[in-house]
Protein backbone atom coordinates (compact mmCIF):
# COMPACT_ATOMS: atom_id res chain seq x y z
CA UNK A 1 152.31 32.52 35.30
CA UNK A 2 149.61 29.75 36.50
CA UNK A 3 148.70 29.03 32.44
CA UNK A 4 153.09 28.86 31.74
CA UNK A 5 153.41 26.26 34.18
CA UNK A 6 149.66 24.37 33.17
CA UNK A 7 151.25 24.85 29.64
CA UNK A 8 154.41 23.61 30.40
CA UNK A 9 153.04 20.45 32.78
CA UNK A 10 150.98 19.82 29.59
CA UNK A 11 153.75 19.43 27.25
CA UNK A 12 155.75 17.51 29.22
CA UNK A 13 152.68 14.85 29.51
CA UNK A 14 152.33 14.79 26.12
CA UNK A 15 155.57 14.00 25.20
CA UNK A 16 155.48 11.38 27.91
CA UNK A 17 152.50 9.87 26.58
CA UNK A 18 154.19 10.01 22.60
CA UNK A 19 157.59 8.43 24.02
CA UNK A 20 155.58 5.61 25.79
CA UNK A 21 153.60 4.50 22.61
CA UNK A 22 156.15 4.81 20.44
CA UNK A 23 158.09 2.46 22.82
CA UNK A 24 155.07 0.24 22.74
CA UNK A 25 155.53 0.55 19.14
CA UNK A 26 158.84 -0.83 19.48
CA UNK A 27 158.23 -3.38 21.57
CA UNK A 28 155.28 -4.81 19.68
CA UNK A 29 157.57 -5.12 16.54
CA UNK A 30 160.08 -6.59 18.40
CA UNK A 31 157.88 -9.30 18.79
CA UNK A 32 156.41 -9.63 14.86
CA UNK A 33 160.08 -9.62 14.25
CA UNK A 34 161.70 -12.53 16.67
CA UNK A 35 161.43 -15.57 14.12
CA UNK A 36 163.92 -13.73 11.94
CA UNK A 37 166.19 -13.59 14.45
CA UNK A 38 169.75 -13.97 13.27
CA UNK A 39 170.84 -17.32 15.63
CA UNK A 40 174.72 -16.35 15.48
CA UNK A 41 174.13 -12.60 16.63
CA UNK A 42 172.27 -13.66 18.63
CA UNK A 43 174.58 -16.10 20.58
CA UNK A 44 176.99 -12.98 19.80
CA UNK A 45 175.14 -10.60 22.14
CA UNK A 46 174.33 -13.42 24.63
CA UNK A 47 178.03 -13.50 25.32
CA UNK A 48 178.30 -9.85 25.78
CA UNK A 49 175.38 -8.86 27.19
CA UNK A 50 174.69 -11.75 29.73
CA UNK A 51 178.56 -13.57 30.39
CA UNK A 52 180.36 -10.99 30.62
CA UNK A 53 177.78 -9.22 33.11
CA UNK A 54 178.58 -12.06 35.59
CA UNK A 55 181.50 -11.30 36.96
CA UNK A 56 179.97 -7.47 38.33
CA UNK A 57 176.47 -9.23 39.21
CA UNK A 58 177.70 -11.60 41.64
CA UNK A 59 180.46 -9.41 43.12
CA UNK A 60 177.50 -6.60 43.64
CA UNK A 61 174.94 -9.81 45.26
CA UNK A 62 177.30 -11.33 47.27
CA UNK A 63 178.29 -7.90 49.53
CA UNK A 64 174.33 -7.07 49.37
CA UNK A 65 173.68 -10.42 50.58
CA UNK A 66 176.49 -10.09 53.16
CA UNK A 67 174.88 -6.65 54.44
CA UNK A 68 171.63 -8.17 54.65
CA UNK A 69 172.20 -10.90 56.56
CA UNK A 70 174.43 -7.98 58.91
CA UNK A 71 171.08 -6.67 59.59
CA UNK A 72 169.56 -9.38 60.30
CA UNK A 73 171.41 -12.52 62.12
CA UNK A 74 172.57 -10.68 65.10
CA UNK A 75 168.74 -9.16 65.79
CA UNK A 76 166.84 -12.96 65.33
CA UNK A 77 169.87 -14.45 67.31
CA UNK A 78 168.89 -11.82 70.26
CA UNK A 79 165.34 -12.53 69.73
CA UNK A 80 165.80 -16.86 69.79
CA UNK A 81 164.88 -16.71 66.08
CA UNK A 82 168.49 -18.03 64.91
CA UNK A 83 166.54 -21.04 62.93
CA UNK A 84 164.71 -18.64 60.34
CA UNK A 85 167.96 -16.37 59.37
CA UNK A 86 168.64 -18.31 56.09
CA UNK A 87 165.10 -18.64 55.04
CA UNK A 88 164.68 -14.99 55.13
CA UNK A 89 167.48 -14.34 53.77
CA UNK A 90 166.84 -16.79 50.54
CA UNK A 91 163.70 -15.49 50.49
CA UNK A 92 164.13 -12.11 50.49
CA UNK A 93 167.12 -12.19 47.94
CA UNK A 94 164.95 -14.71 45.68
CA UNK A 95 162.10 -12.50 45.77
CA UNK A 96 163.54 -8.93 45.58
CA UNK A 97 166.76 -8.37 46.03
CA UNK A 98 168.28 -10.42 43.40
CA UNK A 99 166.11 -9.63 40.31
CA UNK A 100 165.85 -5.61 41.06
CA UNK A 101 169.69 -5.05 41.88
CA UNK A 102 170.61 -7.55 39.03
CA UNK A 103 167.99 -5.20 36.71
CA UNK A 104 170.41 -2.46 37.87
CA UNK A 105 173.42 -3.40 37.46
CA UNK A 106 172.76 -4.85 33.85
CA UNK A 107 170.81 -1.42 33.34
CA UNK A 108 173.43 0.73 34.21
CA UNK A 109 176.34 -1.68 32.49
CA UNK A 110 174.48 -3.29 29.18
CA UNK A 111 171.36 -0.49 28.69
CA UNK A 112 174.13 2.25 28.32
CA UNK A 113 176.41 -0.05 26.05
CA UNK A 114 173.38 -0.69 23.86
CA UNK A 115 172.06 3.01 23.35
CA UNK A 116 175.70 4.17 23.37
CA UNK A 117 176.12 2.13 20.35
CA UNK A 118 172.94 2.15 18.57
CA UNK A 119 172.73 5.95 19.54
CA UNK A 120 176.41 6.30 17.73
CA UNK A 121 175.44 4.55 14.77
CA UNK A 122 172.45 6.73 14.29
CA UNK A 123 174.48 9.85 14.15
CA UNK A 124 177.01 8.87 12.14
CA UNK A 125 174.05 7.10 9.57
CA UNK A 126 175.02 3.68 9.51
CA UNK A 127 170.77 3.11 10.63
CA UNK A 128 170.49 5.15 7.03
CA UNK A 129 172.34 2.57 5.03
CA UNK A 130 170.61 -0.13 6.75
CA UNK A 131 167.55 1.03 5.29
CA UNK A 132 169.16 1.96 1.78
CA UNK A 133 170.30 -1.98 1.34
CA UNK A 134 166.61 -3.19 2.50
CA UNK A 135 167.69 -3.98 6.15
CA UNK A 136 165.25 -3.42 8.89
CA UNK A 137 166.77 -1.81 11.69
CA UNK A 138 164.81 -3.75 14.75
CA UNK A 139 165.39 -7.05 13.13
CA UNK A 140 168.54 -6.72 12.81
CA UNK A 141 169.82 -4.05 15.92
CA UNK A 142 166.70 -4.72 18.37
CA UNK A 143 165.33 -8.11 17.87
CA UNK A 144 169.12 -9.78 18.49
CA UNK A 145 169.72 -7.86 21.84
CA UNK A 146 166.14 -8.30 23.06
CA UNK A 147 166.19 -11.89 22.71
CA UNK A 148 169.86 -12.23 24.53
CA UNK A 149 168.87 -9.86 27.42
CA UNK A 150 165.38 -11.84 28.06
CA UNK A 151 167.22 -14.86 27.64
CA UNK A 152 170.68 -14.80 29.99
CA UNK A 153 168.61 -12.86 32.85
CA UNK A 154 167.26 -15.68 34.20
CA UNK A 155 170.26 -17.54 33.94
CA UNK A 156 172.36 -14.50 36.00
CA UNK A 157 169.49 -14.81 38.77
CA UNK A 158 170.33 -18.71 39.27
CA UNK A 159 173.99 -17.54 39.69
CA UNK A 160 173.04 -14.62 41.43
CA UNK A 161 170.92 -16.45 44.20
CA UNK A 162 173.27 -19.09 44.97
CA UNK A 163 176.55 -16.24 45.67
CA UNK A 164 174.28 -14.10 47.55
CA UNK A 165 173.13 -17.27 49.96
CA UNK A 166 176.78 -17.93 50.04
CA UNK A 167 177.24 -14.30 50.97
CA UNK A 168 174.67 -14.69 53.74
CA UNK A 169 175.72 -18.21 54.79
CA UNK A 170 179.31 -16.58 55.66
CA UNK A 171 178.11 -13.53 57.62
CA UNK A 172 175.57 -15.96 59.95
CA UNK A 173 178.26 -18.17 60.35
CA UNK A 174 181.06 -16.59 61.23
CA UNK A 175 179.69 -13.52 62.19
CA UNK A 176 176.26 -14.40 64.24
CA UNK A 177 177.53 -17.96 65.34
CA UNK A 178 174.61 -19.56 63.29
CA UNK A 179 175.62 -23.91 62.39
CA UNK A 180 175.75 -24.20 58.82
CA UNK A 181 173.25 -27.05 59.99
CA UNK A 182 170.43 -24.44 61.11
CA UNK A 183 171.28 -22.13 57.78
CA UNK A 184 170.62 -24.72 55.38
CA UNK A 185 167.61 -26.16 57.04
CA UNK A 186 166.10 -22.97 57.42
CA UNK A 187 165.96 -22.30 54.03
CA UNK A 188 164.46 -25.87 53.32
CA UNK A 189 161.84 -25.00 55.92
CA UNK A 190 160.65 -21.65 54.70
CA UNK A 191 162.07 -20.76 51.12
CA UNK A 192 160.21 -22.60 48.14
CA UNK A 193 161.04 -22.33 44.75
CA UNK A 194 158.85 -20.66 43.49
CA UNK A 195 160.78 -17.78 45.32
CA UNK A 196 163.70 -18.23 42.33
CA UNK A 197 161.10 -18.83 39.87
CA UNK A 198 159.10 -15.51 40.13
CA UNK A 199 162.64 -13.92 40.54
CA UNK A 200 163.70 -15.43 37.26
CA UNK A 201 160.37 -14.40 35.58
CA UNK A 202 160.67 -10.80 37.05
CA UNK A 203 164.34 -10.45 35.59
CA UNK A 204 163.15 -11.40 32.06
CA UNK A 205 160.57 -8.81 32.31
CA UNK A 206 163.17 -6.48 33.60
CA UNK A 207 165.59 -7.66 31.15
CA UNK A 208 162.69 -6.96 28.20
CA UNK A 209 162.47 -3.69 29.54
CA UNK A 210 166.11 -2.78 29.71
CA UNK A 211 166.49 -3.66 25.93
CA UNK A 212 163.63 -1.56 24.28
CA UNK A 213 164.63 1.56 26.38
CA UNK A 214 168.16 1.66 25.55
CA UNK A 215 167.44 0.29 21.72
CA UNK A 216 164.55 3.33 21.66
CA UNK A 217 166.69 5.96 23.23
CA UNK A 218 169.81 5.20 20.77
CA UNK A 219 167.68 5.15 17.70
CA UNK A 220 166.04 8.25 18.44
CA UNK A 221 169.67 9.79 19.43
CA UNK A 222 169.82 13.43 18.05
CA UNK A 223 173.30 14.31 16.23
CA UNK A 224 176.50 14.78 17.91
CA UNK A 225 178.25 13.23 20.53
CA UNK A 226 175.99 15.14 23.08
CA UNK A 227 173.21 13.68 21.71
CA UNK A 228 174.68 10.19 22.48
CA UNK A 229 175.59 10.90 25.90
CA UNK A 230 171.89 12.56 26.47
CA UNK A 231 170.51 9.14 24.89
CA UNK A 232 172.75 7.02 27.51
CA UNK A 233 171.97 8.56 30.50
CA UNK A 234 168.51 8.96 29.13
CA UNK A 235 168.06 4.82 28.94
CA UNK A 236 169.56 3.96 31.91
CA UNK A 237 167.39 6.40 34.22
CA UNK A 238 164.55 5.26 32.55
CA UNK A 239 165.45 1.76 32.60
CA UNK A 240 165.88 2.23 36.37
CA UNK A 241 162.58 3.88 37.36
CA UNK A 242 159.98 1.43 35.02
CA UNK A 243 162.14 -1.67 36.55
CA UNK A 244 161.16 -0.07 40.52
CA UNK A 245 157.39 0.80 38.96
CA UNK A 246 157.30 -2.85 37.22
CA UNK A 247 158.49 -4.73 40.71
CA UNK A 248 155.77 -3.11 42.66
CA UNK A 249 152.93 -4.46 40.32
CA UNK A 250 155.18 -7.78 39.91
CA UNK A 251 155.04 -8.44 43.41
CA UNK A 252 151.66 -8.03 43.67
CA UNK A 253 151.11 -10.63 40.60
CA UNK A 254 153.21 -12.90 41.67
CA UNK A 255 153.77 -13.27 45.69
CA UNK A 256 150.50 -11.50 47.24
């Protein structure tokens, strides 16, 4: 029983280990591959991966910075601490909140899109004839969606920021009784930009992540449409967990 389960515990290592570096793999391709970009896909999948993600982003940043600032306000208002409210709550949207929910939400709306799609071309062998008419697959599937995803997740974390401040700024306000006046300052006084800036470079990393999951879990899609859906579901857990594991280590890098 004690050598099934050692057995078993083994195996599943392993094939943690072999999906890792043949992500790696991936990823380090990617990169040999990003000068022959194709510009107009490109642009293409900047549009839908990154504009059309806006509308869900800031809807999902403004309530979360709404519910912070719930939290919050009312306790440092009891406590004569009204004048730091909207620095910690730029801060700790800058920092955090912003880059890891926005990391979600783009994994759980554009990562399943992308290995949904890829996955479905790979079982009905469209990848195949890629290869037949001298087409590599990652320059012209992976290397167009990496680039967009790196590029327009900074640019959702500048939007982002400034609804969920907005979001916070309204709860304070109306809510907590806190001047617009003391808000604003507060955030002049304690948030620094850097606070956006290692947000922005945390959601390219995140958004770097999200494509080379989902792009490796629809090209190694098995056939059938279950073998899609396992492939989905597949790269937006995944996605999930390594962009929690990567903002630990980020944090530490960047802010400690």
């Amino acid at each position: 029983m004690l050598q099934t389960i050692c057995n078993d515990i083994g195996k599943i290592m392993l094939e943690g280990c072999a999906n890792a570096g043949r992500m790696m793999l991936l990823f380090t391709d990617t990169l040999k591959r990003i000068s022959k970009a194709d510009g107009k896909e490109t642009v293409r999948q900047m549009a839908k991966l990154g504009a059309d993600s806006l509308p869900i982003v800031m809807m999902t940043i403004l309530f979360t910075g709404m519910v912070f600032s719930v939290q919050t306000a009312k306790e440092f208002v009891r406590f004569g601490a009204s004048s730091s409210v909207g620095g910690i709550v730029a801060i700790a949207m800058g920092r955090e909140l912003v880059p890891v929910l926005t990391g979600v939400v783009v994994a759980g709306r554009i990562g399943a899109a992308i290995a949904a799609e890829i996955g479905t071309m790979k079982v009905t062998e469209q990848i195949d004839a890629l290869k037949v008419m001298a087409t590599n697959p990652t320059t012209y599937l992976v290397v167009p969606r990496f680039l967009a995803i790196v590029l327009m997740m900074p640019v959702l974390i500048v939007f982002a920021n400034t609804i969920g401040n907005i979001g916070g700024w309204l709860v304070s306000h109306y809510y907590a009784g806190i001047s617009t006046f003391t808000y604003i300052n507060s955030i002049k006084m304690f948030a620094e930009p850097f606070d956006m800036v290692g947000g922005m470079l945390k959601s390219a990393v995140f958004g770097g992540i999200i494509a080379i999951v989902a792009c490796y879990k629809g090209l190694g899609a098995k056939q059938g449409a279950e073998g899609v859906g396992i492939a989905t579901t597949g790269s937006v857990v995944l996605s999930i967990v390594l962009i929690f594991i990567t903002n630990y280590f980020l944090s530490i890098l960047l802010y400690v």
